[in-house]
Protein backbone atom coordinates (compact mmCIF):
# COMPACT_ATOMS: atom_id res chain seq x y z
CA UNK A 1 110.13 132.43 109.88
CA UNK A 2 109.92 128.72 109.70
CA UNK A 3 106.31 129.08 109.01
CA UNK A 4 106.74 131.38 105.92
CA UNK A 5 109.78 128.42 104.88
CA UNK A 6 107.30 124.95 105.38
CA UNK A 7 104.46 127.48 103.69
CA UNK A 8 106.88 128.20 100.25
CA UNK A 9 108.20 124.20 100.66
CA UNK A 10 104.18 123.12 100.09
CA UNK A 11 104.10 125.64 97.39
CA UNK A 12 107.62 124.62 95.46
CA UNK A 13 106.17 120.83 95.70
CA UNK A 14 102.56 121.52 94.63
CA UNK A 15 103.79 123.48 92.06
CA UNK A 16 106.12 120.17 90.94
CA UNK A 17 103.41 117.72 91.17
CA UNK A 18 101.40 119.62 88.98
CA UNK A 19 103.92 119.43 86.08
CA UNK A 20 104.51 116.23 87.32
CA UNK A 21 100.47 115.18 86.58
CA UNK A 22 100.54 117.07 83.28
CA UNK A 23 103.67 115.34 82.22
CA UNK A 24 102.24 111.93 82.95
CA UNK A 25 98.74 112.59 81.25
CA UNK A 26 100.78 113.54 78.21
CA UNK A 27 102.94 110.33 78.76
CA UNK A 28 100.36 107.49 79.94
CA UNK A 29 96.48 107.87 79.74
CA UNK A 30 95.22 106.30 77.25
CA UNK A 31 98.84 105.43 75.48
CA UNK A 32 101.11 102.43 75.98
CA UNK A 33 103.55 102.22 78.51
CA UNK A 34 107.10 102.03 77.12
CA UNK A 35 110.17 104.44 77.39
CA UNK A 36 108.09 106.60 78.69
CA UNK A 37 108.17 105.23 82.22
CA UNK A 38 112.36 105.84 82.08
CA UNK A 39 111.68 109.03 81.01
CA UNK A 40 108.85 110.01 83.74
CA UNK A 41 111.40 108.69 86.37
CA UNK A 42 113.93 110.34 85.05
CA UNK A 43 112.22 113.73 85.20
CA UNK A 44 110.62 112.74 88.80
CA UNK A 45 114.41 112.52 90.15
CA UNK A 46 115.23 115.87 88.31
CA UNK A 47 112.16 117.57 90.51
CA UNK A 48 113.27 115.70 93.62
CA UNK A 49 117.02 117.07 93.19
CA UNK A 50 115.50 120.06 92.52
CA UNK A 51 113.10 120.13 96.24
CA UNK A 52 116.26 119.62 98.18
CA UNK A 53 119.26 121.58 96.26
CA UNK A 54 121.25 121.46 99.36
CA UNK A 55 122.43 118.04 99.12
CA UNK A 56 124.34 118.73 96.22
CA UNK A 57 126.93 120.26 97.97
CA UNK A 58 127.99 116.59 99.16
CA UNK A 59 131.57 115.59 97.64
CA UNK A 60 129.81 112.18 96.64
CA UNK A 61 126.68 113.04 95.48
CA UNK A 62 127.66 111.55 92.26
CA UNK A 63 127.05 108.27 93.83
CA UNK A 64 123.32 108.58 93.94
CA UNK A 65 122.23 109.74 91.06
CA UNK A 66 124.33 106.81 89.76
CA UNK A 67 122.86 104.20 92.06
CA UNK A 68 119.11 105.98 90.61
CA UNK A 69 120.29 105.35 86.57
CA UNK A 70 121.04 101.53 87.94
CA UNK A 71 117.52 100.86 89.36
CA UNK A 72 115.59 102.89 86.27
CA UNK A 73 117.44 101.03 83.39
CA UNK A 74 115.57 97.88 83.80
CA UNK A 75 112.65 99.88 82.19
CA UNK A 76 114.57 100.47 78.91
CA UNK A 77 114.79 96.79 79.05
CA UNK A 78 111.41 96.24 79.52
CA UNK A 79 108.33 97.42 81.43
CA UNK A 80 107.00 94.91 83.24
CA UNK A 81 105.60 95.01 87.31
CA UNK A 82 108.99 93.79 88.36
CA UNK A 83 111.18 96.56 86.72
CA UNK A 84 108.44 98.91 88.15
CA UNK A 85 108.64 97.98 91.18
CA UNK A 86 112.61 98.12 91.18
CA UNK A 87 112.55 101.64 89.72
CA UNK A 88 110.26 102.52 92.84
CA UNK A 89 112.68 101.29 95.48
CA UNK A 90 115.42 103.35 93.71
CA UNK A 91 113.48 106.46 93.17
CA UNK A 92 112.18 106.20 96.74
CA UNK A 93 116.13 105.40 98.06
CA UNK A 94 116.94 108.57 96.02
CA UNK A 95 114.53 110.96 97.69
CA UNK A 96 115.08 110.14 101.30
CA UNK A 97 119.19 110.03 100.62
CA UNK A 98 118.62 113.58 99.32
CA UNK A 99 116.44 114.42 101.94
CA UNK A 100 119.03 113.24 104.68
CA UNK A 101 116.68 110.59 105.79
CA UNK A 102 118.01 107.53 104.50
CA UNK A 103 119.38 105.40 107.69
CA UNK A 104 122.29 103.05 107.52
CA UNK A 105 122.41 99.23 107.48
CA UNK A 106 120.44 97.36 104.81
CA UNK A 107 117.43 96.08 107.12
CA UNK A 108 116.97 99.46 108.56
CA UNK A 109 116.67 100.92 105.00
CA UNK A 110 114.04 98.09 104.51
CA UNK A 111 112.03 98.82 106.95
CA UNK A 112 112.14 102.62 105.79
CA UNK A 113 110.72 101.44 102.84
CA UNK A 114 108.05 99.56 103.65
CA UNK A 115 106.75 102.19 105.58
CA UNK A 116 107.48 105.18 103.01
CA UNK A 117 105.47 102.88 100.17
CA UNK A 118 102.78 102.28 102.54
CA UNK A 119 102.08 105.67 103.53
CA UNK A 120 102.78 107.14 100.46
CA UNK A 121 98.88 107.35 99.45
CA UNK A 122 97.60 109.14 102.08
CA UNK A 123 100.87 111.55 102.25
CA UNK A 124 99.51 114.16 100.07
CA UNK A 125 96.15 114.41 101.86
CA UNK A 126 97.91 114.70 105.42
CA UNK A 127 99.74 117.43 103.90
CA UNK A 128 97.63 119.39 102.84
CA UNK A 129 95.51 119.70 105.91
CA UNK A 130 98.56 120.21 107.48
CA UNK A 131 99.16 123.23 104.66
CA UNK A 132 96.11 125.00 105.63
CA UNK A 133 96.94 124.85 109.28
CA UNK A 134 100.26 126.62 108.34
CA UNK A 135 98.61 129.43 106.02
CA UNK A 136 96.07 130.00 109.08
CA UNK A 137 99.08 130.76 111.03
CA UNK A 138 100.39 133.45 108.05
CA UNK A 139 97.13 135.18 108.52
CA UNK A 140 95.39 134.31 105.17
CA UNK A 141 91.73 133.45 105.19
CA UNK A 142 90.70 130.57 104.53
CA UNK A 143 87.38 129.85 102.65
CA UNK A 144 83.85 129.94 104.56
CA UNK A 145 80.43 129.14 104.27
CA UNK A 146 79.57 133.14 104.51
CA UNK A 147 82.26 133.92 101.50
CA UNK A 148 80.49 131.29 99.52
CA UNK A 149 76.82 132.42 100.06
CA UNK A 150 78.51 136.32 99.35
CA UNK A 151 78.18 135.49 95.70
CA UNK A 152 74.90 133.72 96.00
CA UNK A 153 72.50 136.85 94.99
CA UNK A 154 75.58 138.86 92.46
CA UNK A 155 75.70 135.11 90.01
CA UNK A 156 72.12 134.77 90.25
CA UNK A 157 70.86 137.63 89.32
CA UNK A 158 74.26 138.00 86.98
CA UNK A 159 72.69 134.79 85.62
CA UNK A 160 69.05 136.27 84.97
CA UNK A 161 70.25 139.76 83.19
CA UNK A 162 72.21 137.49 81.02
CA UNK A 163 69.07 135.86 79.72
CA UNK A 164 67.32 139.11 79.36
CA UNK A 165 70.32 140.17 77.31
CA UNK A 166 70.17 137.41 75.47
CA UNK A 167 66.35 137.70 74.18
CA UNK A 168 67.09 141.05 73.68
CA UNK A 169 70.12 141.20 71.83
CA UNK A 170 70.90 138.75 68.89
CA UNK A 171 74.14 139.47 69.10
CA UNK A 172 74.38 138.04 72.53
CA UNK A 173 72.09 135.54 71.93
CA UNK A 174 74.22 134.39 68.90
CA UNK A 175 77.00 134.53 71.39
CA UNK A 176 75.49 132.57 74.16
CA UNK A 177 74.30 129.70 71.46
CA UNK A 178 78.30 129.22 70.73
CA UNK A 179 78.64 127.96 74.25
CA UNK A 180 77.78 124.53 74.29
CA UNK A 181 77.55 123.34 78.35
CA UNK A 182 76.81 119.87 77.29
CA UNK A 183 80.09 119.50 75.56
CA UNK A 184 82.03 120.88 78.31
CA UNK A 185 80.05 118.29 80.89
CA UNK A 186 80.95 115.80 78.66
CA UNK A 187 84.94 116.67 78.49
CA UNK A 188 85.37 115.89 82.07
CA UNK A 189 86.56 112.98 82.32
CA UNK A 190 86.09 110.95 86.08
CA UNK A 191 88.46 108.46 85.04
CA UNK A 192 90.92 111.07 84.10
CA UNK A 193 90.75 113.19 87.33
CA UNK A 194 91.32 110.16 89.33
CA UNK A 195 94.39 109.40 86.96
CA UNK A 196 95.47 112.54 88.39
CA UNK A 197 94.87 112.47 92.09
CA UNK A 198 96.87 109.26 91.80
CA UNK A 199 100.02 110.59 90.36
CA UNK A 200 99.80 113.39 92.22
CA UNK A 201 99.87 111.63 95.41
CA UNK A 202 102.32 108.84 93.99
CA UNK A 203 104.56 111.68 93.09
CA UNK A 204 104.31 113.84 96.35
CA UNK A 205 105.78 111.19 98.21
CA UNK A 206 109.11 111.46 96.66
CA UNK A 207 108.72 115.29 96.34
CA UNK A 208 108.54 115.29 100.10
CA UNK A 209 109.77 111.63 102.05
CA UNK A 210 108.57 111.60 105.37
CA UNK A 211 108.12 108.68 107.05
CA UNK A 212 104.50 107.79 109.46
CA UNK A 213 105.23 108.85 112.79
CA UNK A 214 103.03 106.13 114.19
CA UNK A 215 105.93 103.83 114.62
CA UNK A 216 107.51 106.56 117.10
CA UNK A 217 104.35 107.04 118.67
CA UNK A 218 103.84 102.88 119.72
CA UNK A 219 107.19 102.90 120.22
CA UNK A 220 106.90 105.57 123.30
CA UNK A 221 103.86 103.94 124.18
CA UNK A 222 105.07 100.54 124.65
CA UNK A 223 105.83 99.78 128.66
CA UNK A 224 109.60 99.50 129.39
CA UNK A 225 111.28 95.99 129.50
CA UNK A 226 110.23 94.26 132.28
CA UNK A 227 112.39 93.42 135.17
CA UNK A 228 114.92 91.08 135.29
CA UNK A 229 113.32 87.25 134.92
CA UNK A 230 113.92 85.28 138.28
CA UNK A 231 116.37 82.34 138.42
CA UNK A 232 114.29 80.10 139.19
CA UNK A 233 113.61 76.99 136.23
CA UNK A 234 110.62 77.15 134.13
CA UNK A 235 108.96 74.99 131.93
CA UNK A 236 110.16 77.01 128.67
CA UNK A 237 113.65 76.70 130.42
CA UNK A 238 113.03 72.60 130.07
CA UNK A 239 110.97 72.49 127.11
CA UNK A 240 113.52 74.70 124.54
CA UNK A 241 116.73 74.45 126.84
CA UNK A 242 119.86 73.44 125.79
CA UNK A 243 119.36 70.01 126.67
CA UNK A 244 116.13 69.67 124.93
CA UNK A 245 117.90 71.04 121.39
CA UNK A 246 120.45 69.08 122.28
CA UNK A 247 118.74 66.21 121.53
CA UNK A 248 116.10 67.48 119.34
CA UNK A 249 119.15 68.45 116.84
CA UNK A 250 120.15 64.36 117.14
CA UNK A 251 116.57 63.52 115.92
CA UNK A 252 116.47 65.58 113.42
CA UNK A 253 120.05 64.77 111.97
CA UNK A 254 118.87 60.96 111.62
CA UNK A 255 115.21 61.93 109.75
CA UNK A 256 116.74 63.97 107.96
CA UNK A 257 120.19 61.91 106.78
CA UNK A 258 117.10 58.94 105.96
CA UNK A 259 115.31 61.15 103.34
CA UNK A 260 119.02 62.65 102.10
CA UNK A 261 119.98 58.75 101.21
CA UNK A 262 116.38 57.62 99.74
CA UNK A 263 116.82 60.93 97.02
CA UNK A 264 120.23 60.00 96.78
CA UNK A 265 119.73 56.60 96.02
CA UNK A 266 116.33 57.66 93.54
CA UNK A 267 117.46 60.97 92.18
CA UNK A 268 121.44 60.48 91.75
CA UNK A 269 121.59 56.76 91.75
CA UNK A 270 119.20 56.02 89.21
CA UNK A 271 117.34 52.72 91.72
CA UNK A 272 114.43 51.02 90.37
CA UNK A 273 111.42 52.93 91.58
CA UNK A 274 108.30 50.89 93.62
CA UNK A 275 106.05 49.81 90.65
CA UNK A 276 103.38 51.73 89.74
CA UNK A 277 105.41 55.18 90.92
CA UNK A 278 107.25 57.43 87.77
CA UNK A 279 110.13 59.45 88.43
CA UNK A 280 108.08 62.50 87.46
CA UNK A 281 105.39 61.93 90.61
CA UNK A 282 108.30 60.99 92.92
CA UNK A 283 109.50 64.68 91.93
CA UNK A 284 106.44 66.35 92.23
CA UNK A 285 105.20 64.72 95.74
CA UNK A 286 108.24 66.35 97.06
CA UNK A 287 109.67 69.53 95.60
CA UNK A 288 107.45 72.18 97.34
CA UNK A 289 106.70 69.96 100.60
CA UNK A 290 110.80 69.62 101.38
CA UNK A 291 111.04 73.43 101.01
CA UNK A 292 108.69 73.90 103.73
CA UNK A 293 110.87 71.73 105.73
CA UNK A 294 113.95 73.21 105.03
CA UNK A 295 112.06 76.61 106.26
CA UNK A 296 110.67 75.26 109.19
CA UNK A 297 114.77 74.00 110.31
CA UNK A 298 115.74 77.78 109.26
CA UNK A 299 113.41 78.62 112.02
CA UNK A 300 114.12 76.12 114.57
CA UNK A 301 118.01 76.85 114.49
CA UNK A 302 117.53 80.85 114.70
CA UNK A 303 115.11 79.99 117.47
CA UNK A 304 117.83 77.56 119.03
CA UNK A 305 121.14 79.53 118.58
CA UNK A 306 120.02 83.11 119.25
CA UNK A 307 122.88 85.35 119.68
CA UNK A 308 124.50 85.01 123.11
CA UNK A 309 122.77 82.04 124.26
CA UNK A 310 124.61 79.19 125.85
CA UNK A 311 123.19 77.16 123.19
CA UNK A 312 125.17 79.00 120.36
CA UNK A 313 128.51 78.71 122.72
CA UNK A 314 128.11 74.88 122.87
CA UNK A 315 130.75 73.13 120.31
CA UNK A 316 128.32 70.31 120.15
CA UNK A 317 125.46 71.59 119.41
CA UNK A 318 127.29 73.79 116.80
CA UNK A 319 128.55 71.22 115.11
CA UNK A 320 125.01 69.57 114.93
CA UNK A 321 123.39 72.64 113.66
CA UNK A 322 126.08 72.97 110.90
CA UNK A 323 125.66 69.31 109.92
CA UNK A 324 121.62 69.75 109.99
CA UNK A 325 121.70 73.11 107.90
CA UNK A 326 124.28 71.39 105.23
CA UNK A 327 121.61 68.49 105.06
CA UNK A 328 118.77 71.21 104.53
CA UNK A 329 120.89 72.87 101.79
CA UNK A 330 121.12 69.16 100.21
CA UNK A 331 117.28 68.99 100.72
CA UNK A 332 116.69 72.10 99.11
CA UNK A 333 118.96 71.44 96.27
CA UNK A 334 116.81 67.57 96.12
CA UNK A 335 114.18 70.01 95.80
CA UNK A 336 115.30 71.71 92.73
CA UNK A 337 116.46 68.19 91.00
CA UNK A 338 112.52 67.28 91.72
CA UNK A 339 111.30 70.01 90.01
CA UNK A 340 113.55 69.32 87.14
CA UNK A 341 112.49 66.32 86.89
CA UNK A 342 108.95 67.41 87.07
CA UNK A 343 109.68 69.99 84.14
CA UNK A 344 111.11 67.67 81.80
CA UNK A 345 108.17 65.56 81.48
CA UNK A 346 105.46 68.62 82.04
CA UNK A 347 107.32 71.26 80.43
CA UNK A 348 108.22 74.85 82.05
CA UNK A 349 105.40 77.37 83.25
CA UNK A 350 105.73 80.53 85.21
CA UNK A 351 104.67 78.90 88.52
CA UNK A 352 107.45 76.56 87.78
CA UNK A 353 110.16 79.34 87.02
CA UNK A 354 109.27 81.24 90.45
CA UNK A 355 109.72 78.00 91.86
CA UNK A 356 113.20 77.31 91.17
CA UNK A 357 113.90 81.00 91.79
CA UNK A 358 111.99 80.50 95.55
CA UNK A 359 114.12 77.67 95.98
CA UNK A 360 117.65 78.80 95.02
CA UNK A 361 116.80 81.65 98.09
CA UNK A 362 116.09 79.05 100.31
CA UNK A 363 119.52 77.21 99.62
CA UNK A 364 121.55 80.84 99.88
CA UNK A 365 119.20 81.86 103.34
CA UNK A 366 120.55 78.71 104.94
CA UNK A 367 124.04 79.05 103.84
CA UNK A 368 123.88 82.77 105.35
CA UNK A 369 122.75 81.13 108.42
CA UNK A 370 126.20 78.86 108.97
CA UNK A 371 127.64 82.07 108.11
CA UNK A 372 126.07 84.00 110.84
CA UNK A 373 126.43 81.30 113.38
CA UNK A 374 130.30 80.77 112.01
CA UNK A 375 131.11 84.33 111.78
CA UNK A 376 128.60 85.52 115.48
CA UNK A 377 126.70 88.01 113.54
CA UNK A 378 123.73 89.47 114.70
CA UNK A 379 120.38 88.72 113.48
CA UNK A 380 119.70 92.32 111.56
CA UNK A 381 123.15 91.11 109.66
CA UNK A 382 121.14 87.66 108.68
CA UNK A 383 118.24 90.12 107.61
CA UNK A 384 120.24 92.60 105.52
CA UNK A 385 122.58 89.76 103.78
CA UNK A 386 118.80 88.39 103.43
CA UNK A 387 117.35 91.07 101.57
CA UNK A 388 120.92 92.08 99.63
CA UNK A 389 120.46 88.81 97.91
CA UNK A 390 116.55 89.00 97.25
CA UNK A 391 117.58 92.49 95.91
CA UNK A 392 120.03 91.29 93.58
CA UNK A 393 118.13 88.23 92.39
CA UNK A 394 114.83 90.64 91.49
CA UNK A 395 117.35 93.31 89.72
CA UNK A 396 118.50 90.39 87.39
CA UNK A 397 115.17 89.44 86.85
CA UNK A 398 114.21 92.14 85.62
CA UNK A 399 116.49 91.95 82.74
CA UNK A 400 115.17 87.93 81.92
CA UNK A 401 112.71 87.30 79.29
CA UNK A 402 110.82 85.12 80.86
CA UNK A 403 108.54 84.56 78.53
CA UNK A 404 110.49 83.47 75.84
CA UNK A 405 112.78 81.31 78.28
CA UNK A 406 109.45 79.32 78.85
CA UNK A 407 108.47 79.34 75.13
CA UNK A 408 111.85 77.95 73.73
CA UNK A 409 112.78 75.38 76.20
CA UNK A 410 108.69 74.09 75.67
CA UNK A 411 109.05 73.76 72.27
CA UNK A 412 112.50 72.53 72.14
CA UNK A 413 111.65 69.58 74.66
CA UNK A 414 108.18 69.14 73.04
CA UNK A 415 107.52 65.76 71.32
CA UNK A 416 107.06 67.28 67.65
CA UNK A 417 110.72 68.94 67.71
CA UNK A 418 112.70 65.82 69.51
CA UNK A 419 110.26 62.62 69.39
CA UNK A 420 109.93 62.30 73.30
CA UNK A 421 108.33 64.00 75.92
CA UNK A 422 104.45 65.59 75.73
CA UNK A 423 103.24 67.28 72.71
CA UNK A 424 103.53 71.22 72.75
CA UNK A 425 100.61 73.14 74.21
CA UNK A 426 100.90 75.70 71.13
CA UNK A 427 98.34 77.53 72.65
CA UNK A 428 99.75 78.20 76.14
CA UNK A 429 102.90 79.05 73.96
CA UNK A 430 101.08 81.69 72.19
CA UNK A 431 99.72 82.98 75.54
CA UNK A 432 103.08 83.91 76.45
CA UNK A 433 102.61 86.90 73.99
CA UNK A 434 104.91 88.18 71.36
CA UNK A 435 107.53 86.91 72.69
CA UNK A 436 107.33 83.65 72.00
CA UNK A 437 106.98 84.39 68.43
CA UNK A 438 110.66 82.75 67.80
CA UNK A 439 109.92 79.73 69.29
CA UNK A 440 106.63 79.44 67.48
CA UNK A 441 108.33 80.07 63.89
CA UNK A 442 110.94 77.43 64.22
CA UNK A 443 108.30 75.02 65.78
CA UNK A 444 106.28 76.09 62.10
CA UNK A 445 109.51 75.70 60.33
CA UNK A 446 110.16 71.94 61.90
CA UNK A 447 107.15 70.73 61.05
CA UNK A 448 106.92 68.47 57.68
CA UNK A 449 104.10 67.65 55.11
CA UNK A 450 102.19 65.05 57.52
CA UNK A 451 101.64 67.82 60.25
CA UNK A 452 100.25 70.69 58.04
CA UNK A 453 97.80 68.98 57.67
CA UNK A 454 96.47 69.04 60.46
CA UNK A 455 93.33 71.52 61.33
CA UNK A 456 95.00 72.41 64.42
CA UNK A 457 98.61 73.30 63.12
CA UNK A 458 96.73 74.97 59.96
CA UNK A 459 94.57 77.31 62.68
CA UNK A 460 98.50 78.21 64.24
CA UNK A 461 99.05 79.53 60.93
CA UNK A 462 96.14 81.13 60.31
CA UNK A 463 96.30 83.01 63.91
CA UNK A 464 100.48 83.89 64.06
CA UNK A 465 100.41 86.35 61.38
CA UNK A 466 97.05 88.30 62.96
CA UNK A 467 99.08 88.07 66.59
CA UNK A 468 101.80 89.98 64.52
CA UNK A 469 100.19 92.57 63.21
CA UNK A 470 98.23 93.35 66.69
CA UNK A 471 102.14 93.54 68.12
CA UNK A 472 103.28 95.88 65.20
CA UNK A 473 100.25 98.32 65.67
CA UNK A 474 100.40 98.66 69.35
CA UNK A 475 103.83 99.49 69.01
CA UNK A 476 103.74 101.77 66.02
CA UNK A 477 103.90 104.76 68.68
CA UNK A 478 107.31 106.01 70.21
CA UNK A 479 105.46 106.03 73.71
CA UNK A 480 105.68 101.97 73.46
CA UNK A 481 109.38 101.81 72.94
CA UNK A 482 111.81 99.39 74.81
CA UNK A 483 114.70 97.83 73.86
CA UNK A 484 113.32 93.95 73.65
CA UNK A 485 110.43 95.27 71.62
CA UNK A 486 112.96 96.57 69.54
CA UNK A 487 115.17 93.83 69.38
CA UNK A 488 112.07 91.70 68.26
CA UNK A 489 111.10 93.81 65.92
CA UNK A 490 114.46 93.09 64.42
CA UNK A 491 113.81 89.61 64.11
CA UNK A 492 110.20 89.96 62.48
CA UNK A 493 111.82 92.23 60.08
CA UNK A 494 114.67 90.15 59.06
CA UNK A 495 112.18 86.98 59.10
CA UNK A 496 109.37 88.97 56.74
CA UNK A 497 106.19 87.85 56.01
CA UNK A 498 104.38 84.45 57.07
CA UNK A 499 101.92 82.53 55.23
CA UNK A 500 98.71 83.09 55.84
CA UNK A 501 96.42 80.22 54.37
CA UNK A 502 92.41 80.55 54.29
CA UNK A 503 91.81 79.07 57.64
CA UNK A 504 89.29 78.83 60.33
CA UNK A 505 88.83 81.80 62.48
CA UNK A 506 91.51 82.65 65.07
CA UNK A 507 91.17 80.65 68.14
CA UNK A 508 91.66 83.05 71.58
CA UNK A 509 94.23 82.14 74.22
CA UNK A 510 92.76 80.16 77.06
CA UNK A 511 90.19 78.53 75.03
């Protein structure tokens, strides 16, 4: 009986993905990706509610499906990899909730995850060997070389009376001449029935979440603990015992208070720099090498006050481990006042954006660390307060346009809009896409008599109004809809028409 239930469960989900494969040829190949991608998930969580109808008997089921709209509506934002991504780890949180899979505890669900994703390619195919093994069981036959080589002489000589027909009869012949074989060779796309073997498998996954049971298997196969450790001292007892952090924590408290006080005095105070060194170099020599320090110290002090130990009972050394951490935080936050710096003179890039976001992690991973050390959590609560606020910071991401953050604050701190600073890279700007199409038009509109003049500024002109109209007819199709396209769109509308003077041919981004 359980047979004849896994055999209809393959079916029910086969039968799903197919839809599911004809839905997203209709949706995505060869058309822009858009609303469509809401739309798709949305339907893919409709099919996985429907593989597992059971779970809606739960009082709170409510809960997911809510949770699931949260992690797809950064797509009606936007599609970008990051909202993708996001609407994956919700979708795949959905399915293996319904499924009764989903564990508790925030690192545990990680870890889920990570392995779901991972294995998620070669799902289908494991499946479906282990499909046939099941309809063996049922008694069906399964295809053979003999059943094959059955119809070998029938087609054949089907094939050769055919012909005959054909000069025989004009009728058939006239018939046969309608079917065109090259044509029908020529409809098949490869490209196309890869397309599909790769949503299929992307959606089986969430049709059916199981998890690798690899994991299990190397767990079982791993030798128990070994016995208990003897009492007598070894050298790792010398080398990282609590005398030796003891005094390692004292050394490090002094470096580190030194370099606190030189960016205090440099950064904050405003002191006279050695000559021949700019503020913008001083910022740059140490924004990403001081982050690396500060995660080296995040290392050493989970290393030195593991849960338990008589290192993280010792007042002392507690208070020296809060003191050090609050002087990484400092560093970190140094770090970020570097890269300010740095900006401000260089202007803003995506490197530079991921930067600041890297390093505003760093800062909250060490504060969670006082907290864990104040509070005696364990290390999976470090982990999962970890990843809660990686979550949250990618979620709001998703809803930034980053894009035109970096394409306003470059031309509002450019030289040509307030006198100082470095001169706008207008065609980095324009690489940004069509989103920095406000910043461009009020860097056009700032710009007086003396500058449009100039060959370069006249080429801007000349290219802004072709980069519209490629924007316009990409999305003049409802499959490319999202709400900042739309709110864009708004903009060019209410702004109308540019100028668009004889000029030399459009130059290409990255020239």
């Amino acid at each position: 009986m359980r047979t004849m239930s896994l055999a209809t469960s393959y079916c029910r989900r086969i039968g799903a993905g197919v839809l599911l494969v004809a839905l997203a040829d209709f949706l995505f190949y060869g058309q822009p990706a858009g609303i469509t991608v809401f739309l798709f998930g949305i339907v893919l969580a409709g099919a996985v509610v429907a593989m597992h109808p059971a779970a809606l008997s739960d009082g709170r089921v409510w809960l997911r499906p809510l949770a699931l709209f949260a992690g797809l509506l950064p797509l009606i934002e936007n599609v970008s990899p990051l909202s993708v991504l996001v609407a994956i780890v919700a979708l795949a949180v959905f399915a293996l909730s319904l499924a009764g899979r989903l564990r508790t505890g925030l690192a545990r669900i990680a870890g889920q995850l990570c392995l779901l994703l991972l294995a998620a390619p070669f799902r289908f195919a494991r499946d479906f060997l282990r499909w046939r093994k099941v309809a063996r069981r049922l008694g069906r036959r399964h295809v053979r070389l003999a059943a094959i080589a059955v119809w070998a002489m029938p087609l054949t000589l089907g094939a050769v009376f055919l012909a005959l027909f054909g000069a025989a009869n004009p009728i058939i012949e006239h018939w046969l001449s309608l079917i065109d074989l090259y044509a029908l060779l020529e409809r098949i796309e490869v490209g196309r029935l890869i397309f599909w073997l790769i949503v299929l498998a992307g959606v089986w996954a969430f049709l059916r979440p199981r998890l690798p049971g690899f994991v299990a298997r190397i767990r079982r196969a791993v030798p128990a603990a070994p016995a208990a450790r003897s009492t007598r001292t070894t050298a790792e007892d010398v080398i990282f015992g609590k005398a030796a952090i003891l005094r390692a924590l004292i050394v490090f408290n002094a470096l580190f208070a030194v370099q606190t006080a030189l960016d205090a005095a440099y950064l904050w105070g405003g002191a006279a720099l050695p000559d021949g060194l700019t503020y913008a170099a001083y910022a740059h020599r140490g924004a990403y090498p001081l982050v690396v320090t500060a995660l080296l110290a995040a290392g050493f002090v989970l290393a030195a006050l593991r849960p338990g130990s008589d290192t993280s009972r010792d007042p002392l050394i507690r208070g020296l481990v809060y003191l050090w951490v609050v002087q990484n935080i400092v560093l970190v936050i140094s770090s970020i006042l570097r890269l300010d710096l740095y900006v401000g003179v260089y202007a803003l890039t995506y490197l530079r954006i991921a930067a600041f976001i890297w390093m505003g992690l760093v800062a909250a991973g060490l504060a969670l660390i006082i907290a864990r050390i104040a509070l005696t959590k364990s290390s999976e609560w470090l982990l999962s307060a970890n990843l809660l606020t990686l979550s949250a910071t990618l979620y709001a991401c998703s809803y930034i346009n980053f894009a035109a953050l970096i394409a306003n604050y470059n031309v509002d701190h450019s030289l040509e809009m307030t006198g100082q600073g470095v001169p706008l890279d207008v065609w980095y700007v324009r690489s940004l896409g069509a989103s920095a199409f406000p910043a461009l038009d009020r860097f056009i509109d700032h710009q007086g008599p003396t500058t449009a003049a100039d060959p370069a500024f006249r080429q801007l002109l000349g290219v802004r109004p072709v980069d519209e109209g490629c924007y316009r007819a990409v999305l003049d199709h409802w499959r490319a809809w999202s709400f900042r396209d739309w709110r864009l769109l708004r903009y060019l509308d209410k702004r109308g028409s540019l100028a668009n003077p004889a000029v030399t041919q459009p130059y290409a981004p990255g020239h």
